[in-house]
PDB file of N, CA and C in Angstrom:
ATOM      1  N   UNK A   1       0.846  -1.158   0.000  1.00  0.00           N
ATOM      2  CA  UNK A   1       0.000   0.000   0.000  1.00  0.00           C
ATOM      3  C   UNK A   1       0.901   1.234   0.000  1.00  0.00           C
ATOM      4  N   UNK A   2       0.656   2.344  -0.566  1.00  0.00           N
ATOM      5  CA  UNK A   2       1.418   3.534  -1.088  1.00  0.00           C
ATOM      6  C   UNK A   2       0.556   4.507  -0.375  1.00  0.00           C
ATOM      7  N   UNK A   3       1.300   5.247   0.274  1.00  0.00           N
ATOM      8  CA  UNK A   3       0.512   6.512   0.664  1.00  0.00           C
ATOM      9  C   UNK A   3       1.199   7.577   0.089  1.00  0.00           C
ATOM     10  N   UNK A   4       0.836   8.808  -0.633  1.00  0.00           N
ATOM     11  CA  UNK A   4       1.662  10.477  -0.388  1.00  0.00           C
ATOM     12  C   UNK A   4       2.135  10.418   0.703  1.00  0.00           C
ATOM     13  N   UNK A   5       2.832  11.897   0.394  1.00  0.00           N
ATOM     14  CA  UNK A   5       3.690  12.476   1.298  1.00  0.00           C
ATOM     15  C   UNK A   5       2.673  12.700   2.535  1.00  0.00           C
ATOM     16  N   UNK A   6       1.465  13.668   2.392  1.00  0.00           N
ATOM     17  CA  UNK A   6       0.800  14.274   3.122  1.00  0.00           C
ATOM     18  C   UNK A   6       0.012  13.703   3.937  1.00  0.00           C
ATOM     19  N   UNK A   7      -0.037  11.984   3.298  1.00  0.00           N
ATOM     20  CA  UNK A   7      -0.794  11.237   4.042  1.00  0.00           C
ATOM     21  C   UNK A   7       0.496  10.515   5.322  1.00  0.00           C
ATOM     22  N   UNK A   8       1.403  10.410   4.499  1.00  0.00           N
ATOM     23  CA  UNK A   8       2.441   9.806   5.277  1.00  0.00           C
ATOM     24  C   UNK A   8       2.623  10.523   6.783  1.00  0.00           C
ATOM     25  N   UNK A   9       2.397  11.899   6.418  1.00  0.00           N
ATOM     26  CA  UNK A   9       3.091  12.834   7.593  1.00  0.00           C
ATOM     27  C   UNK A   9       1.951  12.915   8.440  1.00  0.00           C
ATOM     28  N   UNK A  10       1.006  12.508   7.898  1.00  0.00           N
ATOM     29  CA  UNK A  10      -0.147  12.780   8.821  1.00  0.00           C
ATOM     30  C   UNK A  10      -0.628  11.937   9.830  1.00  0.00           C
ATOM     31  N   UNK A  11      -0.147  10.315   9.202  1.00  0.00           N
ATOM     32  CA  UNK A  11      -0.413   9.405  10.465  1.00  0.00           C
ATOM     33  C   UNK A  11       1.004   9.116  10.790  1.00  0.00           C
ATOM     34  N   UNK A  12       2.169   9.949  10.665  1.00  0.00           N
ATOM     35  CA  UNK A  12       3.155   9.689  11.640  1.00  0.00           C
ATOM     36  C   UNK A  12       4.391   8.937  10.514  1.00  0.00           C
ATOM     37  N   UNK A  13       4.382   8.203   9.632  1.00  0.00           N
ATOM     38  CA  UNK A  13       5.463   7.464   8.917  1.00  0.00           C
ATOM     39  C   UNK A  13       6.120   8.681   8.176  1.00  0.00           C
ATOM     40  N   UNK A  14       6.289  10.050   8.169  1.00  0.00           N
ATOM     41  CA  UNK A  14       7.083  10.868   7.364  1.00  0.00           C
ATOM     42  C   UNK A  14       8.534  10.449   8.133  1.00  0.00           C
ATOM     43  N   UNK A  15       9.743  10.817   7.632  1.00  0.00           N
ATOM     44  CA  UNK A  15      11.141  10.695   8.251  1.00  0.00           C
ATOM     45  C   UNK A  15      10.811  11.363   9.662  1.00  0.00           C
ATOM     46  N   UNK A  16      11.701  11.320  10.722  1.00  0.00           N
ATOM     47  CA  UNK A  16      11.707  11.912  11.929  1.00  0.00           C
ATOM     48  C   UNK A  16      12.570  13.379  11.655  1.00  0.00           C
ATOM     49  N   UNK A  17      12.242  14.145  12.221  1.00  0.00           N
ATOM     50  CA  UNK A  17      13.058  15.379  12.053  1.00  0.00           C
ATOM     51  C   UNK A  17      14.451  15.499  13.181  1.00  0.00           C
ATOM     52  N   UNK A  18      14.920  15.697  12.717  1.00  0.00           N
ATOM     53  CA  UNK A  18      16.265  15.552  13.936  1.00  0.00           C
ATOM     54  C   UNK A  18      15.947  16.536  15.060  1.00  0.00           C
ATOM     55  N   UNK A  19      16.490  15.882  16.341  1.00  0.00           N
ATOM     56  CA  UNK A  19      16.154  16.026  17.628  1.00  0.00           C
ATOM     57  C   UNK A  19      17.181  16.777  18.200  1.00  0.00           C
ATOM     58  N   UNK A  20      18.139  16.885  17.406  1.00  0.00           N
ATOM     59  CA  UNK A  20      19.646  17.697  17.961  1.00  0.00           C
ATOM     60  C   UNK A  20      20.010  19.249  17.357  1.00  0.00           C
ATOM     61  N   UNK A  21      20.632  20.025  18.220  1.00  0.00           N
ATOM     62  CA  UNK A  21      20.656  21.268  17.545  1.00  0.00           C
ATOM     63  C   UNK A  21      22.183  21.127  17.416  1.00  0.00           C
ATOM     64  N   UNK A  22      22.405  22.011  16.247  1.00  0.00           N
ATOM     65  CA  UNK A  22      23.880  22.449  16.135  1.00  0.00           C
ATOM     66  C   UNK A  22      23.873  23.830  16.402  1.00  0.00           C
ATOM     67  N   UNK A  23      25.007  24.420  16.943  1.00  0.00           N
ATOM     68  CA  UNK A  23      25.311  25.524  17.294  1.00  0.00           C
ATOM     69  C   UNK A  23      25.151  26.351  16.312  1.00  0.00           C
ATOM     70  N   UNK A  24      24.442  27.545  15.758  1.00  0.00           N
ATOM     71  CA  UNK A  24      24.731  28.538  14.987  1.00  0.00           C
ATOM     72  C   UNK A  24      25.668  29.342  14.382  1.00  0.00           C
ATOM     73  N   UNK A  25      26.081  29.359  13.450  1.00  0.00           N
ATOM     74  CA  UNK A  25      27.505  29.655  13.007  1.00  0.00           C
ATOM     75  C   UNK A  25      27.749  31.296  13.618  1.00  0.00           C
ATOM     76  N   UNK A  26      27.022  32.377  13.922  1.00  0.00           N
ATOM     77  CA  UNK A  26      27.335  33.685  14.218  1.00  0.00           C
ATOM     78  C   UNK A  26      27.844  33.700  15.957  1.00  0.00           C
ATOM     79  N   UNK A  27      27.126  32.006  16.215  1.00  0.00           N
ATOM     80  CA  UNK A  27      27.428  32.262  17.956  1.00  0.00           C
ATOM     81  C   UNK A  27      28.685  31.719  18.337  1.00  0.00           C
ATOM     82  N   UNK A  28      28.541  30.709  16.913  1.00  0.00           N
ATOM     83  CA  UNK A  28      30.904  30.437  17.025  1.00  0.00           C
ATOM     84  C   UNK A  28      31.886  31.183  16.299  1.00  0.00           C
ATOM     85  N   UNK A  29      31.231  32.209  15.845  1.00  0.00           N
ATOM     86  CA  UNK A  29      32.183  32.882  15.353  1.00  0.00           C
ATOM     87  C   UNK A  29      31.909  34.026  16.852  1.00  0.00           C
ATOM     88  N   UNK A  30      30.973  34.497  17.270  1.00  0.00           N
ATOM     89  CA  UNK A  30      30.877  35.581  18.180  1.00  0.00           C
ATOM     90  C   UNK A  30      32.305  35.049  19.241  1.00  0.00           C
ATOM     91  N   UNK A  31      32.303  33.478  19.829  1.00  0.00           N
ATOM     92  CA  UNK A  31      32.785  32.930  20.837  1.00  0.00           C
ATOM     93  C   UNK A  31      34.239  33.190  20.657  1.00  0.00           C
ATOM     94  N   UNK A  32      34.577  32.602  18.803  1.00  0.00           N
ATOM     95  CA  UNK A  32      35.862  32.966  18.928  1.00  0.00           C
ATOM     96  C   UNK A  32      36.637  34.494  18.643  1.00  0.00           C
ATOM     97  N   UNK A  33      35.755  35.535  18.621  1.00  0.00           N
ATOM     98  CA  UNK A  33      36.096  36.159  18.397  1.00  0.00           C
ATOM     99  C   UNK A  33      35.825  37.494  20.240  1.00  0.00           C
ATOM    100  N   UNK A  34      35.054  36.885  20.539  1.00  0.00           N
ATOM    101  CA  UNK A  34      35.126  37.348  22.442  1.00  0.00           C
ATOM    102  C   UNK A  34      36.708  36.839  22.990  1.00  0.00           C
ATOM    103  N   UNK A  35      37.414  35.886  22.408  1.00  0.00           N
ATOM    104  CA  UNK A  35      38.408  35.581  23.196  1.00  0.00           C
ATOM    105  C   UNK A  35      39.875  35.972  22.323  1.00  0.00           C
ATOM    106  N   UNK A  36      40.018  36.724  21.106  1.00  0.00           N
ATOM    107  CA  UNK A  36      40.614  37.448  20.393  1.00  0.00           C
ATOM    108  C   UNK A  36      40.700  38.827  21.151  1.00  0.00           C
ATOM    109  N   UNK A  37      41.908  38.976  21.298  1.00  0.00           N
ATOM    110  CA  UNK A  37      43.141  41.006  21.658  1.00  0.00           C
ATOM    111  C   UNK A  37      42.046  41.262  20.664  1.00  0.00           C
ATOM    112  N   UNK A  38      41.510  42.932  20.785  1.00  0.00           N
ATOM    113  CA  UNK A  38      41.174  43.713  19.748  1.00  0.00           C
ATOM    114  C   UNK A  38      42.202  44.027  19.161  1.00  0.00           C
ATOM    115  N   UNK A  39      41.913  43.649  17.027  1.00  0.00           N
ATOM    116  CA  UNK A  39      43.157  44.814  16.430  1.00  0.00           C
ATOM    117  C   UNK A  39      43.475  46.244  16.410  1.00  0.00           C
ATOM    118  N   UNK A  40      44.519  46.867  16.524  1.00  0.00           N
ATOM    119  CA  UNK A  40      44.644  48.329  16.951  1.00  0.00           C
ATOM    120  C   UNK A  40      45.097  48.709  15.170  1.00  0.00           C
ATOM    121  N   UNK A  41      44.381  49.742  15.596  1.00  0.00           N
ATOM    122  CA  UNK A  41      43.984  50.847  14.000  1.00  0.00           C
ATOM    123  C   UNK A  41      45.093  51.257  14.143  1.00  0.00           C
ATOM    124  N   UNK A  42      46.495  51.771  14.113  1.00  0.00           N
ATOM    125  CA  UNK A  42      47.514  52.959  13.938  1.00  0.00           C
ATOM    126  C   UNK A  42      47.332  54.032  12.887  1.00  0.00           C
ATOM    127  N   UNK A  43      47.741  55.398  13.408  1.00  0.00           N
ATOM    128  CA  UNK A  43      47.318  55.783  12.328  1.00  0.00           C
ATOM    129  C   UNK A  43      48.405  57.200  12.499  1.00  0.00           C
ATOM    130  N   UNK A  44      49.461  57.103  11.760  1.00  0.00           N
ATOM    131  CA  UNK A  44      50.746  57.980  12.285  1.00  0.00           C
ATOM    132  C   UNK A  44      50.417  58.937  11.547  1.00  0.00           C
ATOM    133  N   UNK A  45      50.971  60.275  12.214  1.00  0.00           N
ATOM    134  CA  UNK A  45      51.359  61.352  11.810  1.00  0.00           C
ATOM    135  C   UNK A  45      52.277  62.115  12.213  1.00  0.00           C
ATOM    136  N   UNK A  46      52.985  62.425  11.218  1.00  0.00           N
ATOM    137  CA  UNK A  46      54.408  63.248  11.001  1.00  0.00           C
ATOM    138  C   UNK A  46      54.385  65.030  11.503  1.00  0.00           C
ATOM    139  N   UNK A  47      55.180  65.586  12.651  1.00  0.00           N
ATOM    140  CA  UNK A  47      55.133  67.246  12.400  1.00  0.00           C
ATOM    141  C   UNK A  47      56.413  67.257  12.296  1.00  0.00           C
ATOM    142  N   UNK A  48      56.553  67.943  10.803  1.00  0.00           N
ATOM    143  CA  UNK A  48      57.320  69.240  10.896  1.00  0.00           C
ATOM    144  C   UNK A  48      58.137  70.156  12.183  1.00  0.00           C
ATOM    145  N   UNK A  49      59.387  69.674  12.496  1.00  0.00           N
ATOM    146  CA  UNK A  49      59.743  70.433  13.711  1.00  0.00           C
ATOM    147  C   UNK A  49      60.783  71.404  13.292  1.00  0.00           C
ATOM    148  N   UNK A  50      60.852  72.879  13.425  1.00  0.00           N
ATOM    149  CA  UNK A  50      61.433  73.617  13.360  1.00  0.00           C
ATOM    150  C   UNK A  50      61.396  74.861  13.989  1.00  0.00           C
ATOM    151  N   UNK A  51      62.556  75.116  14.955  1.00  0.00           N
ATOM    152  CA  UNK A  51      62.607  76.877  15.810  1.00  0.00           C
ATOM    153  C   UNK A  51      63.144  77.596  15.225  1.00  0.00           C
ATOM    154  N   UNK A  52      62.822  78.641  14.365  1.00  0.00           N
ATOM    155  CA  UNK A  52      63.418  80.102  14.343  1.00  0.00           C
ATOM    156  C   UNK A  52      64.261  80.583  15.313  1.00  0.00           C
ATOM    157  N   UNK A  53      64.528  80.602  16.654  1.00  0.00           N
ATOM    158  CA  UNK A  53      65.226  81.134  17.820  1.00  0.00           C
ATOM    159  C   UNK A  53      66.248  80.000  17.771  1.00  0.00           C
ATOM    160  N   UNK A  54      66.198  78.937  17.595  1.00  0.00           N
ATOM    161  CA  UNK A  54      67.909  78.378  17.150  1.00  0.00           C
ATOM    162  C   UNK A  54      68.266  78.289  15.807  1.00  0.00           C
ATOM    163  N   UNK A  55      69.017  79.003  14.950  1.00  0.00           N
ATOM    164  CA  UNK A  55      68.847  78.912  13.365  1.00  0.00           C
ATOM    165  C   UNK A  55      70.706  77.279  13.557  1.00  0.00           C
ATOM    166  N   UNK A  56      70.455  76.865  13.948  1.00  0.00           N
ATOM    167  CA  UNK A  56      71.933  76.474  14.123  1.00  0.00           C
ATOM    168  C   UNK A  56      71.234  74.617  13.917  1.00  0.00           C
ATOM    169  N   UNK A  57      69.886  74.634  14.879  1.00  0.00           N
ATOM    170  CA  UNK A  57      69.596  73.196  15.040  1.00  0.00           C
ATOM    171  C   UNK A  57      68.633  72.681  13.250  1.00  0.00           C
ATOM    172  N   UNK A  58      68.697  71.763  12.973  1.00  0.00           N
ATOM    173  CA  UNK A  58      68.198  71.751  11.534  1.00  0.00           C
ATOM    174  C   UNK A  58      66.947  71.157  11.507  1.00  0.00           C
ATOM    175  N   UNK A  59      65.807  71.834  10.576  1.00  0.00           N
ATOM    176  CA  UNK A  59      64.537  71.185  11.019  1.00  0.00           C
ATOM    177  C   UNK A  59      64.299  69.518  10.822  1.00  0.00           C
ATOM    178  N   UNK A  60      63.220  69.023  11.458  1.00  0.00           N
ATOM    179  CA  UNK A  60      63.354  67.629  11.470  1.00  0.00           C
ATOM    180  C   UNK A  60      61.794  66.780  12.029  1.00  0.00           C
ATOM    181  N   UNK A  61      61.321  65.864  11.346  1.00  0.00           N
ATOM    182  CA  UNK A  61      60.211  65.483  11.450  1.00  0.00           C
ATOM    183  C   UNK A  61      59.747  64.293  12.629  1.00  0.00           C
ATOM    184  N   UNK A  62      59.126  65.079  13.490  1.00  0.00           N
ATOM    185  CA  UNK A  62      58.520  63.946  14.478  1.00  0.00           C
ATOM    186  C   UNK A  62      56.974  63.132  14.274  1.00  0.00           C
ATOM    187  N   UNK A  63      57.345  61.929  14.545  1.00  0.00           N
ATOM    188  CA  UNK A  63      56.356  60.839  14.058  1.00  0.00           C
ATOM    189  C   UNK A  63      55.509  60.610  15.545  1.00  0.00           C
ATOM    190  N   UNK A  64      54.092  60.532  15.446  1.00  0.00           N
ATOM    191  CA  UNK A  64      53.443  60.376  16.243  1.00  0.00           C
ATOM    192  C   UNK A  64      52.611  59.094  16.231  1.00  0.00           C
ATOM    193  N   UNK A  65      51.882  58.292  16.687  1.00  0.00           N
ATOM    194  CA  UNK A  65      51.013  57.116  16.338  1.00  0.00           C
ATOM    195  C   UNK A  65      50.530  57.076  17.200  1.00  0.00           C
ATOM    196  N   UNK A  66      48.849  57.083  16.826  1.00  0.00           N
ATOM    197  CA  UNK A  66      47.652  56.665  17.397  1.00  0.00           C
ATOM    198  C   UNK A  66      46.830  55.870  17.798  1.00  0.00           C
ATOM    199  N   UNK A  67      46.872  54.705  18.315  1.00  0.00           N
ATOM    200  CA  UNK A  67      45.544  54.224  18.506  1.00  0.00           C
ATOM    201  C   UNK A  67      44.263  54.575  18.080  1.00  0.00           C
ATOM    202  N   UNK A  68      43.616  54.444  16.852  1.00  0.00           N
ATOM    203  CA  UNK A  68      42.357  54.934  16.633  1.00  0.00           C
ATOM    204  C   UNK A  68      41.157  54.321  17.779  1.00  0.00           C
ATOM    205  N   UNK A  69      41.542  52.710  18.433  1.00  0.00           N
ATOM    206  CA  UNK A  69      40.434  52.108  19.179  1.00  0.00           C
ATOM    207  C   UNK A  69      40.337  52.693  20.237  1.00  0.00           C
ATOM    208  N   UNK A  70      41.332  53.237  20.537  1.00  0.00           N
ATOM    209  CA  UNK A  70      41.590  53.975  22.018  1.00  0.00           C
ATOM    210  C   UNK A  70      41.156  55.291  22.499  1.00  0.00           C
ATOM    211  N   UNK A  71      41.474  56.132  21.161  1.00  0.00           N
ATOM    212  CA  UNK A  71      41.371  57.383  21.650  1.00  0.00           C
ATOM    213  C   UNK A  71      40.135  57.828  21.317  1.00  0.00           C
ATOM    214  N   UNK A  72      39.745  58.912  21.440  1.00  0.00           N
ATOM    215  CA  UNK A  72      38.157  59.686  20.973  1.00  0.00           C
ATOM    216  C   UNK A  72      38.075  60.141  19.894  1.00  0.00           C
ATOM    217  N   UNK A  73      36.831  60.572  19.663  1.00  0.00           N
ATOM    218  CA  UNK A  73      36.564  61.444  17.890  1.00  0.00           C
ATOM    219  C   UNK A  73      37.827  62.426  18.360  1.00  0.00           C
ATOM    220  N   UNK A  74      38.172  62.700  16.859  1.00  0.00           N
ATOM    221  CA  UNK A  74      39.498  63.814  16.498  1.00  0.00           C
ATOM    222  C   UNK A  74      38.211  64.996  16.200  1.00  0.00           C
TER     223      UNK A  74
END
């Protein structure tokens, strides 16, 4: 004897639906990524250093670097 699908599911002989969950892929990526250092943004900038009142010392460029995660709106 042949039943459809619809009859099948209706008195119970459709496949069983699985009973087990798998973890969601955004909640293992969330997990491994809660236990990851945050990456730090750098973000250098160069001044121009030069005094008029010593004409003797020669101008010369100082490098600065930022933390963008760290610090506040510029």
């Amino acid at each position: 004897m042949s039943f459809s699908v619809a009859k099948q599911s209706a008195i119970g002989l459709a496949r069983p639906v699985l009973k087990y969950s798998i973890p969601s892929a955004p909640v293992a990526i969330a997990r491994s990524f809660a236990t990851e250092a945050p990456a730090k943004k750098i973000k250098k900038f160069q001044i121009y250093r030069w005094n008029p009142e010593h004409p003797a010392e020669k101008p010369k460029l100082q490098t600065y670097e930022v933390d963008l995660k760290t610090c506040g709106p510029m």
